[in-house]
Protein backbone atom coordinates (compact mmCIF):
# COMPACT_ATOMS: atom_id res chain seq x y z
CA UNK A 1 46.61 -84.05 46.32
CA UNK A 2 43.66 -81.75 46.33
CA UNK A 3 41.92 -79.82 43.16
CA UNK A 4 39.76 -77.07 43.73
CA UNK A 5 36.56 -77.85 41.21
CA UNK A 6 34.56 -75.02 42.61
CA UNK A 7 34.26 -71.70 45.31
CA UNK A 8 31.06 -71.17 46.78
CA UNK A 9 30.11 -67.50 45.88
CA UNK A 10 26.84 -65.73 47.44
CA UNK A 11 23.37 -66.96 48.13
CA UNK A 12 20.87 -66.95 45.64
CA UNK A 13 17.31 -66.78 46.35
CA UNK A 14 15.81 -67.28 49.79
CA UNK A 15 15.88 -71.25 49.70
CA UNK A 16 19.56 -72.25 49.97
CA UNK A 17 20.72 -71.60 46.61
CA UNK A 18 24.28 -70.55 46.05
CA UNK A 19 26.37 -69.60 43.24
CA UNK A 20 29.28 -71.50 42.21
CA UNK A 21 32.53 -70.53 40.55
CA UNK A 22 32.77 -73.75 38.69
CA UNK A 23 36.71 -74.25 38.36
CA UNK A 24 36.66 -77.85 36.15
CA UNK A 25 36.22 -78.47 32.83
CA UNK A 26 33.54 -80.94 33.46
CA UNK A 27 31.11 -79.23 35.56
CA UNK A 28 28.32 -81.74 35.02
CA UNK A 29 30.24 -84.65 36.42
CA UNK A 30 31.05 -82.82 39.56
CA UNK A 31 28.01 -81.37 40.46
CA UNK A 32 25.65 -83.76 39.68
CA UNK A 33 22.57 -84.84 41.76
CA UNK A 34 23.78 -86.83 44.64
CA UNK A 35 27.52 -86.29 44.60
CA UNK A 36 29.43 -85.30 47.56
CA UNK A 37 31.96 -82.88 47.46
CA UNK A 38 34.64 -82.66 50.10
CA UNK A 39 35.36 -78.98 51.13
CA UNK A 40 38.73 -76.75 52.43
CA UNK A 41 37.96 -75.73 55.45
CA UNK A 42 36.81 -79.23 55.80
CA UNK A 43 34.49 -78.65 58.70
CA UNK A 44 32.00 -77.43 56.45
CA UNK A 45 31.37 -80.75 54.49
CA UNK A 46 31.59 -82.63 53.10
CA UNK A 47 28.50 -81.24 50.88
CA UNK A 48 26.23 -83.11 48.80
CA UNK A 49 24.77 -81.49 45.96
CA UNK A 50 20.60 -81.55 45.79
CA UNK A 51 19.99 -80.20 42.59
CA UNK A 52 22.10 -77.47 40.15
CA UNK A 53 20.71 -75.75 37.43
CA UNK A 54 22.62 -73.01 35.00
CA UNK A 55 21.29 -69.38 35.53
CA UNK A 56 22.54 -66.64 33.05
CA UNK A 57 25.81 -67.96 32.85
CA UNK A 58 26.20 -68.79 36.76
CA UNK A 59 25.90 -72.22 38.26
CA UNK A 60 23.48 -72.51 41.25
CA UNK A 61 23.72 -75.28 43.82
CA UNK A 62 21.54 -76.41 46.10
CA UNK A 63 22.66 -78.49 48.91
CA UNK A 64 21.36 -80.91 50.97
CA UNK A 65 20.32 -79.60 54.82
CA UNK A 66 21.31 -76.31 53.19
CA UNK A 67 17.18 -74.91 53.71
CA UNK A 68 17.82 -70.62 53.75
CA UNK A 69 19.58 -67.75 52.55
CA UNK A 70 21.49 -67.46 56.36
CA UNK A 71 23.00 -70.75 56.11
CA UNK A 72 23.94 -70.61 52.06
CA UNK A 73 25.56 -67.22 53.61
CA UNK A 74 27.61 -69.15 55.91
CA UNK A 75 29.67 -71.71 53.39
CA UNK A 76 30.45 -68.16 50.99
CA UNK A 77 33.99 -68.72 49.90
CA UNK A 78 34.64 -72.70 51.17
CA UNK A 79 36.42 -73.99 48.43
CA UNK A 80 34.91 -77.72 46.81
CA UNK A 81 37.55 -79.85 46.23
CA UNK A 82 38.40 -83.77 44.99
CA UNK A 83 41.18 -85.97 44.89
CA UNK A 84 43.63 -85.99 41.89
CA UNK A 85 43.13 -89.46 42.25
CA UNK A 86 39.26 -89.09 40.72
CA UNK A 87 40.77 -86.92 38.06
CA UNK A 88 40.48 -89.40 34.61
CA UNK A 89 43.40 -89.00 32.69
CA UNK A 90 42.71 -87.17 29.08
CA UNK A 91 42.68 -88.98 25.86
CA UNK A 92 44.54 -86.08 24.64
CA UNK A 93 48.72 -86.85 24.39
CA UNK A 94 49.13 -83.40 24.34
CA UNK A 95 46.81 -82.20 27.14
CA UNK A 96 47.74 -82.16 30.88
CA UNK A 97 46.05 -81.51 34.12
CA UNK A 98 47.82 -78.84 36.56
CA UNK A 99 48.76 -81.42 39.22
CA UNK A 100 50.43 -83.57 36.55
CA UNK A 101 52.89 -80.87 35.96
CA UNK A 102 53.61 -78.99 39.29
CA UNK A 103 56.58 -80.77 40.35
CA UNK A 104 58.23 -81.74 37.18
CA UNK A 105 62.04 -81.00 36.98
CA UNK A 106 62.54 -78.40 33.90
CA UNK A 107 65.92 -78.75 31.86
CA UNK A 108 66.82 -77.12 28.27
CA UNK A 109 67.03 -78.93 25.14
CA UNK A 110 70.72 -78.90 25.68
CA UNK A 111 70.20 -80.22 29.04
CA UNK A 112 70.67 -77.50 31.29
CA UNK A 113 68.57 -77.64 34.55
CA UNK A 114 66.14 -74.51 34.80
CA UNK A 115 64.10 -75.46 37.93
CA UNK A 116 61.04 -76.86 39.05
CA UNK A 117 57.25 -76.20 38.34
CA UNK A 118 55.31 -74.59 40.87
CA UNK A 119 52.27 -73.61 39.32
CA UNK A 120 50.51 -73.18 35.93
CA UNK A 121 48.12 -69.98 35.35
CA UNK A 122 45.57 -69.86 33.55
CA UNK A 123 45.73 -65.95 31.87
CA UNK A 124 44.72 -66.43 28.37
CA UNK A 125 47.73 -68.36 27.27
CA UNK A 126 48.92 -71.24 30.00
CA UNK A 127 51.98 -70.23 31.63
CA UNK A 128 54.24 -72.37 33.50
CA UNK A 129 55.81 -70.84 36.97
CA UNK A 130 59.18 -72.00 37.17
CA UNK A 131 61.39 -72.02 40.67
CA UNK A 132 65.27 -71.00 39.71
CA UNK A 133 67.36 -71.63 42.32
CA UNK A 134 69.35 -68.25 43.21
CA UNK A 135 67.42 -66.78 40.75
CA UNK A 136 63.68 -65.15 40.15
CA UNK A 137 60.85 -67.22 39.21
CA UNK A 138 60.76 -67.56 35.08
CA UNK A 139 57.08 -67.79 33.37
CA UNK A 140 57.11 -70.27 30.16
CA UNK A 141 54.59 -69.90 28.20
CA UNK A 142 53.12 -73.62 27.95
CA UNK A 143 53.19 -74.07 23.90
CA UNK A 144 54.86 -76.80 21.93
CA UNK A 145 57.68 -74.08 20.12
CA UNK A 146 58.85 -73.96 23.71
CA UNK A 147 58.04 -76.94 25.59
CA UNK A 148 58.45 -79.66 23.61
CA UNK A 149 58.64 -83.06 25.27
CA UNK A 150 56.63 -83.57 28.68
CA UNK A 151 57.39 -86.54 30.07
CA UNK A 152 55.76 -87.35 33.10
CA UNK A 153 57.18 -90.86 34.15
CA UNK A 154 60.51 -89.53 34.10
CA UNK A 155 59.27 -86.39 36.24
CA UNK A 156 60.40 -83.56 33.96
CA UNK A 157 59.46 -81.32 31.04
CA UNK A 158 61.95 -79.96 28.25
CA UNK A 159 61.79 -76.28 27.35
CA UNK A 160 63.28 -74.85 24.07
CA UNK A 161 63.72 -70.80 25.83
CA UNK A 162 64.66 -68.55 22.95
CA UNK A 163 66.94 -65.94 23.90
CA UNK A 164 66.31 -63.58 27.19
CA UNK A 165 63.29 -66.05 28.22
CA UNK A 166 65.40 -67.82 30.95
């Protein structure tokens, strides 16, 4: 599975600079000197990074063979992406990386099924998208009070709804 760590945003500068809307929590790993990043559409990569610096708040990339503002122009919007597989795992019990939970099965405390994760957003409070068969999608609210046990080897997550969540 691919993760989106980054979308190339506009051209900075005249030299090949580009902004980068850094989507990871580890930015520095990513983008360092030398790596290369893999990119969706994948005919414009795989990129490797030549230097990055922080301007105002806003990453800037420079990659290699990447020499003017026309060609920076050219990779706006490719997404940079890396393999779940390079993801480590967090030392964290308690902390989870989106791919680890879209898919899980989703059952009550009482063991009622609910559904199946289909995506987690990020809007100020983690919310998980939930797929109801028959039924419209349900937003949890990704908290301990109402998800209580994840439990990724056995594929599923427990939610404790209160009443008129579900």
């Amino acid at each position: 599975m691919q993760l989106v760590v980054g979308r190339i945003g506009r051209p900075h500068g005249v030299r090949g600079d580009v902004t980068v809307e850094v989507r990871t929590d580890d930015p520095e790993l990513r983008f360092a000197v030398g790596a290369s990043i893999v990119t969706d559409p994948a005919d414009r990569g795989p990129l490797v990074i030549e230097s990055c610096r922080w301007h105002k708040g806003t990453l800037l990339v420079t990659f290699q063979g990447v020499a003017d503002r026309n060609v920076a122009e050219e990779l706006r919007g490719t997404m940079l992406v890396i393999d779940s597989a390079d993801v480590r795992p967090s030392d964290d019990p308690d902390e989870f990386h989106d791919h680890q939970l879209i898919g899980l099965a989703v059952v009550t405390t009482s063991g009622e099924q609910v559904g199946e994760v289909t995506d987690v957003l990020h809007h100020g409070q983690d919310l998980l998208v939930v797929r109801r068969s028959g039924r419209d999608e349900a937003l949890i609210p990704f908290v301990r009070a109402l998800v209580p046990e994840v439990d990724l080897e056995a594929g599923r997550l427990v939610v404790d709804p209160p009443e008129g969540l579900l």
